[in-house]
C-alpha atoms as a PDB file:
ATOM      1  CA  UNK A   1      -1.111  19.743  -6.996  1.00  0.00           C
ATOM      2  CA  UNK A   2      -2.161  20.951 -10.269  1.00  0.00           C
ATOM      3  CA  UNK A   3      -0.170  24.271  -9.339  1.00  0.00           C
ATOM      4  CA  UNK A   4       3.034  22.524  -9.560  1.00  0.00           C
ATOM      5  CA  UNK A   5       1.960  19.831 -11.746  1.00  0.00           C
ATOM      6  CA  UNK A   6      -0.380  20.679 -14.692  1.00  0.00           C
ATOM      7  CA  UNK A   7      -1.213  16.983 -15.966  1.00  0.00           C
ATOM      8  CA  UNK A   8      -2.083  15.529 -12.550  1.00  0.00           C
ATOM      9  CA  UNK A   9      -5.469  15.149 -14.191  1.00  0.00           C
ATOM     10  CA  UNK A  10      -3.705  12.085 -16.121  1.00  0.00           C
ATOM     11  CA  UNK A  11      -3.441   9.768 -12.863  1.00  0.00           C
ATOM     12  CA  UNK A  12      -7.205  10.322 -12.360  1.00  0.00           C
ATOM     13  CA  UNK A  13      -7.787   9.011 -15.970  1.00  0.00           C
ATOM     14  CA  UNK A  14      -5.067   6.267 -15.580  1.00  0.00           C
ATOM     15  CA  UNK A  15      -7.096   4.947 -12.253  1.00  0.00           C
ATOM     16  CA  UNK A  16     -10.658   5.614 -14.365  1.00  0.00           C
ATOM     17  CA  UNK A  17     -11.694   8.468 -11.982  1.00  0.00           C
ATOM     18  CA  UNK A  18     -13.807  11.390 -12.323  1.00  0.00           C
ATOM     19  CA  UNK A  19     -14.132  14.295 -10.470  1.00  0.00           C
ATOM     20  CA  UNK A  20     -17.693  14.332  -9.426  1.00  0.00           C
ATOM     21  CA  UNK A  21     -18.975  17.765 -10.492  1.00  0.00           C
ATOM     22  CA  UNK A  22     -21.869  17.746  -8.328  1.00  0.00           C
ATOM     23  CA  UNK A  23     -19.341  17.543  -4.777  1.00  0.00           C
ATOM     24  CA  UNK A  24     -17.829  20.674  -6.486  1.00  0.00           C
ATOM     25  CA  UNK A  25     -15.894  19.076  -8.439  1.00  0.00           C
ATOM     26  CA  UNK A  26     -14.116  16.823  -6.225  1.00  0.00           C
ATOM     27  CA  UNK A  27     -13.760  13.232  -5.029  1.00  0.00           C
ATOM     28  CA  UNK A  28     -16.476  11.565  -2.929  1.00  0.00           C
ATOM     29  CA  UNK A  29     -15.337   8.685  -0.689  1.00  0.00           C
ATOM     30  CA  UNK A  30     -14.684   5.891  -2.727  1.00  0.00           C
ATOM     31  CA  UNK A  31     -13.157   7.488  -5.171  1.00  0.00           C
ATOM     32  CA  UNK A  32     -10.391   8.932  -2.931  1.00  0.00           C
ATOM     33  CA  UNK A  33      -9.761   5.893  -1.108  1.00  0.00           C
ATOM     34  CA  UNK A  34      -9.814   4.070  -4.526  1.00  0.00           C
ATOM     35  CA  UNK A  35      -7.202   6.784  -5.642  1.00  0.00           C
ATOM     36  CA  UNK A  36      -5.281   6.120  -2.637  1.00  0.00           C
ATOM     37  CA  UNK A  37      -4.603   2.903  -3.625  1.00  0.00           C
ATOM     38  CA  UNK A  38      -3.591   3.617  -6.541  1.00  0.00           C
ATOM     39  CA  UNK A  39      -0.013   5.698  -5.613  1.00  0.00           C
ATOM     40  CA  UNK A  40       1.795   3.127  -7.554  1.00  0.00           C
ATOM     41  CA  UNK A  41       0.472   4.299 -10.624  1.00  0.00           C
ATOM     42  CA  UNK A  42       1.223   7.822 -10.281  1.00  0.00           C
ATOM     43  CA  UNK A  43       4.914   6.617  -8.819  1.00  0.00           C
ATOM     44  CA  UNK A  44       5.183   5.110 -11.590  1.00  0.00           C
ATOM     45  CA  UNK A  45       4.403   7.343 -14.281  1.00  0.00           C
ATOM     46  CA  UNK A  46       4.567  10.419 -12.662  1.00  0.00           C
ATOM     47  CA  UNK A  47       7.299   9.809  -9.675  1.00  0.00           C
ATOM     48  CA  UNK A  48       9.683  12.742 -11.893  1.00  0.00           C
ATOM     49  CA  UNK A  49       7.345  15.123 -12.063  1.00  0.00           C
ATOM     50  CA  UNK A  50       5.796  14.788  -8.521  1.00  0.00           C
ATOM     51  CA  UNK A  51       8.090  13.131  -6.407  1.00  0.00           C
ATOM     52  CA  UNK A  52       6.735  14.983  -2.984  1.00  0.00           C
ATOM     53  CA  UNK A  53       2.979  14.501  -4.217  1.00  0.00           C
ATOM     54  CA  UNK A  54       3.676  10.537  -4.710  1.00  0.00           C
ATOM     55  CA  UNK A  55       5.200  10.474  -1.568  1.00  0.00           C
ATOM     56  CA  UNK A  56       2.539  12.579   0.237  1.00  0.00           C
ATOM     57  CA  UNK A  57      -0.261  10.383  -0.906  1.00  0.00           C
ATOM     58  CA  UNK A  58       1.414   7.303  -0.065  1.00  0.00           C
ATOM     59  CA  UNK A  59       1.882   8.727   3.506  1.00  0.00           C
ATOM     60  CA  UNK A  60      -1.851   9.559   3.720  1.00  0.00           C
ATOM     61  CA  UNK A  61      -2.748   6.126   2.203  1.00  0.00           C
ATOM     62  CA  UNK A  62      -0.359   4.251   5.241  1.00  0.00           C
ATOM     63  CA  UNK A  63      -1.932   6.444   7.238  1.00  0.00           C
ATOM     64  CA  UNK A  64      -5.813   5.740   6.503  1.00  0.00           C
ATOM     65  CA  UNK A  65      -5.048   2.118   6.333  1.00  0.00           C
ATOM     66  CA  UNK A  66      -3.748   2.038   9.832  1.00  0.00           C
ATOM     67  CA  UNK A  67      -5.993   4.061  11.458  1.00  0.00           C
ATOM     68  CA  UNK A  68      -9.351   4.019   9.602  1.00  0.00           C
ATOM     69  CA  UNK A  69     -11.254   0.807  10.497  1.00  0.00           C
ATOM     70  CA  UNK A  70     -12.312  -1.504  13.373  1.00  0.00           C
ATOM     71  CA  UNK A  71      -8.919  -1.601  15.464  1.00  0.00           C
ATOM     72  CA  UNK A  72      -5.686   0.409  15.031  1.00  0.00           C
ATOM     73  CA  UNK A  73      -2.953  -0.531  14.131  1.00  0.00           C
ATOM     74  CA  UNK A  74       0.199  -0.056  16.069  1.00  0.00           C
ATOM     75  CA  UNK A  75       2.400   2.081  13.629  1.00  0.00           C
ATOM     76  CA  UNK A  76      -0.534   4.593  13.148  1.00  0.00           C
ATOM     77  CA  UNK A  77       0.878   7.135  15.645  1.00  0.00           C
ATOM     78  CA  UNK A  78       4.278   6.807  13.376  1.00  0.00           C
ATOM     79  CA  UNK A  79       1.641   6.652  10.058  1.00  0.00           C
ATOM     80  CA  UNK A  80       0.298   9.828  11.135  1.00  0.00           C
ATOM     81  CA  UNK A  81       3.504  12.014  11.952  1.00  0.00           C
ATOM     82  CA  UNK A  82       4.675  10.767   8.004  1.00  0.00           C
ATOM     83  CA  UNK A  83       1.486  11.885   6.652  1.00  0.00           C
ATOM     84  CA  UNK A  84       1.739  15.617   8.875  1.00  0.00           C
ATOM     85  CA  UNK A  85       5.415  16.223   7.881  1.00  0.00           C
ATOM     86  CA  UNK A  86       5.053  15.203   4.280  1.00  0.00           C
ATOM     87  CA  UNK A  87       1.746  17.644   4.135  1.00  0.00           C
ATOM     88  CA  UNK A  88       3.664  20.608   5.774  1.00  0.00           C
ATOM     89  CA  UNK A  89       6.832  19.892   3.040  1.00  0.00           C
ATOM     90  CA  UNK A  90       4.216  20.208   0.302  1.00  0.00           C
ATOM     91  CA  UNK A  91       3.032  23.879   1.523  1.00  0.00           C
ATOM     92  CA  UNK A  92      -0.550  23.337   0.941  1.00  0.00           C
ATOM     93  CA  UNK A  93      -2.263  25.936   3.176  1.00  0.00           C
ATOM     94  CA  UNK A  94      -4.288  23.787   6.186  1.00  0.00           C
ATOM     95  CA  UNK A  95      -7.881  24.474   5.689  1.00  0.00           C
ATOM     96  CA  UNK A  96     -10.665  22.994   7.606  1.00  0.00           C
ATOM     97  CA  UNK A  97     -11.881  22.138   4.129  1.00  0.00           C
ATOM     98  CA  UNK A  98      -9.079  19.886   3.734  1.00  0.00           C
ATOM     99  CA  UNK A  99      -9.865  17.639   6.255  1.00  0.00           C
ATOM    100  CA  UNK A 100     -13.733  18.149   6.099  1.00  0.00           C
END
């Protein structure tokens, strides 16, 4: 993200997030999902600058919603082909560390 969008650090400050140095500098759980939540911040401050990133984490956040708990829901089959089209229109290479 930061490849395309240099600031993107700004919607971590705007949700009062910090990359947790010790995880290598990324998220830990809470954090993400708390970041997740908070796509309508970055659409709308950032929706110009990112509008396939804003649209990629909302698909991710309908799909964790839907999916990630004690039942499914019934869109998450259509939650899940969002979130897998949106990641392969962003052209971030598929790594098992993304999904580790």
């Amino acid at each position: 993200m930061k490849s395309k969008w240099p600031n993107a650090d700004q919607w971590l400050k705007v949700c009062n997030i910090d990359l947790q140095h010790f995880h290598g500098g990324t998220l830990n759980g809470n954090d993400s999902r708390k970041l997740l939540k908070s796509v309508d911040k970055l659409r709308a401050i950032y929706l110009i600058n990112c509008p396939d990133f804003v649209a990629g984490f909302d698909a991710l956040n309908d799909f964790v919603a839907s999916s990630f708990g004690n039942e499914l829901r019934t869109d998450f089959q259509q939650n899940c082909a969002r979130f897998e089209a949106m990641y392969k229109r962003l052209e971030i290479p598929v790594t098992s560390q993304n999904f580790a």
